[in-house]
Protein backbone atom coordinates (compact mmCIF):
# COMPACT_ATOMS: atom_id res chain seq x y z
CA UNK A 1 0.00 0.00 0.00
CA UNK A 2 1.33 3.54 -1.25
CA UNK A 3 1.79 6.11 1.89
CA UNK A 4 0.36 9.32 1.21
CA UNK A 5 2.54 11.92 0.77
CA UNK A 6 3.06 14.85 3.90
CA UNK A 7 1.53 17.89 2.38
CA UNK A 8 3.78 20.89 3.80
CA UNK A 9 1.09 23.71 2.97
CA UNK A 10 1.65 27.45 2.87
CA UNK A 11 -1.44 29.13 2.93
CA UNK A 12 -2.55 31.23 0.08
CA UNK A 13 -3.86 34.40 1.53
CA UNK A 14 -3.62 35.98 5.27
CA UNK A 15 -5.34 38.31 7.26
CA UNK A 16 -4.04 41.84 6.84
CA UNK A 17 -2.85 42.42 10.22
CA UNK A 18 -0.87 38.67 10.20
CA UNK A 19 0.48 40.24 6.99
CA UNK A 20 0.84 43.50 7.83
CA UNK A 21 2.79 42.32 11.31
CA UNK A 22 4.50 39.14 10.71
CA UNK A 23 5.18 39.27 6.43
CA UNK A 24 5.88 43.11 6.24
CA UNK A 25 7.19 44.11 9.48
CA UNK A 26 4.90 47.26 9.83
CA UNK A 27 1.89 47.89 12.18
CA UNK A 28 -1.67 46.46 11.44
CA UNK A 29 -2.94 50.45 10.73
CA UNK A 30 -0.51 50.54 8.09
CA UNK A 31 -1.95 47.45 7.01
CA UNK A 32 -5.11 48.51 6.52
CA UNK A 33 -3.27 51.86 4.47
CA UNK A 34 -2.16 49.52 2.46
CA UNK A 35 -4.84 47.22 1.60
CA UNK A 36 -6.99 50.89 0.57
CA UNK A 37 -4.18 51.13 -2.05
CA UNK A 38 -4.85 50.06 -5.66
CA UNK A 39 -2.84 47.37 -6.85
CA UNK A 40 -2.35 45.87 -3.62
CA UNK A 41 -3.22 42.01 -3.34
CA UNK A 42 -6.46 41.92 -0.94
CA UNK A 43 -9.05 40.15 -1.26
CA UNK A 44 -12.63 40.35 0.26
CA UNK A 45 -14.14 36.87 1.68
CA UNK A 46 -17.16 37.72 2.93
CA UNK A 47 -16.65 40.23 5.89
CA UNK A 48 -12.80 39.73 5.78
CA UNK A 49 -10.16 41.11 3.91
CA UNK A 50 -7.14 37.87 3.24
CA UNK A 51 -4.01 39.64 1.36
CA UNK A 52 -2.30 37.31 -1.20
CA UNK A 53 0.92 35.56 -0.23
CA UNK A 54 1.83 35.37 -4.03
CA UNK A 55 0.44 38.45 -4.80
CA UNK A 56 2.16 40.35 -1.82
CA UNK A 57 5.35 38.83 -3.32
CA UNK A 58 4.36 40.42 -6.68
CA UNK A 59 3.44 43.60 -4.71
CA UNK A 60 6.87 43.65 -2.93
CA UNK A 61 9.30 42.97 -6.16
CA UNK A 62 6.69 46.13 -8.04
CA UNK A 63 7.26 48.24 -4.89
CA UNK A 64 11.01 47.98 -4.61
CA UNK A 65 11.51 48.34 -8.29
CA UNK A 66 9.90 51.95 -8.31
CA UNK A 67 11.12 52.57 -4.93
CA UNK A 68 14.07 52.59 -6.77
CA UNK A 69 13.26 55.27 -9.32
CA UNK A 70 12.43 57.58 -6.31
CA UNK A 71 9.19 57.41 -5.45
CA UNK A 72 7.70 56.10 -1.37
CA UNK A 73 4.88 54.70 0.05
């Protein structure tokens, strides 16, 4: 009989403040700035707001890249 296989699962999305806190280092107000801003990777699940772990990646390489050129959040 096959074992199964140990999934080792990241989750996809996270609660602004757990991202806000723990993936971006910044307070869970500034969270919540950033989630208002266009182009940043929230999501609305019924009453909550999950940000993308992919997308904040994305969001993150995008950031730094015009960061860069001069311009701040």
């Amino acid at each position: 009989m096959n074992k199964p296989k140990e999934l080792n699962m990241e989750p996809l999305a996270v609660s602004v403040p757990y991202a806000a806190v723990n993936l971006l280092g910044v307070s869970k107000t500034k969270g919540y700035q950033l989630a208002k801003m266009p182009g940043f990777p929230v999501v609305k699940v019924g009453g909550r707001m999950l940000v993308s772990v992919k997308g904040l990646e994305r969001w993150l390489e995008t950031m730094t890249t015009i960061s860069n050129t001069g311009v701040s959040l």
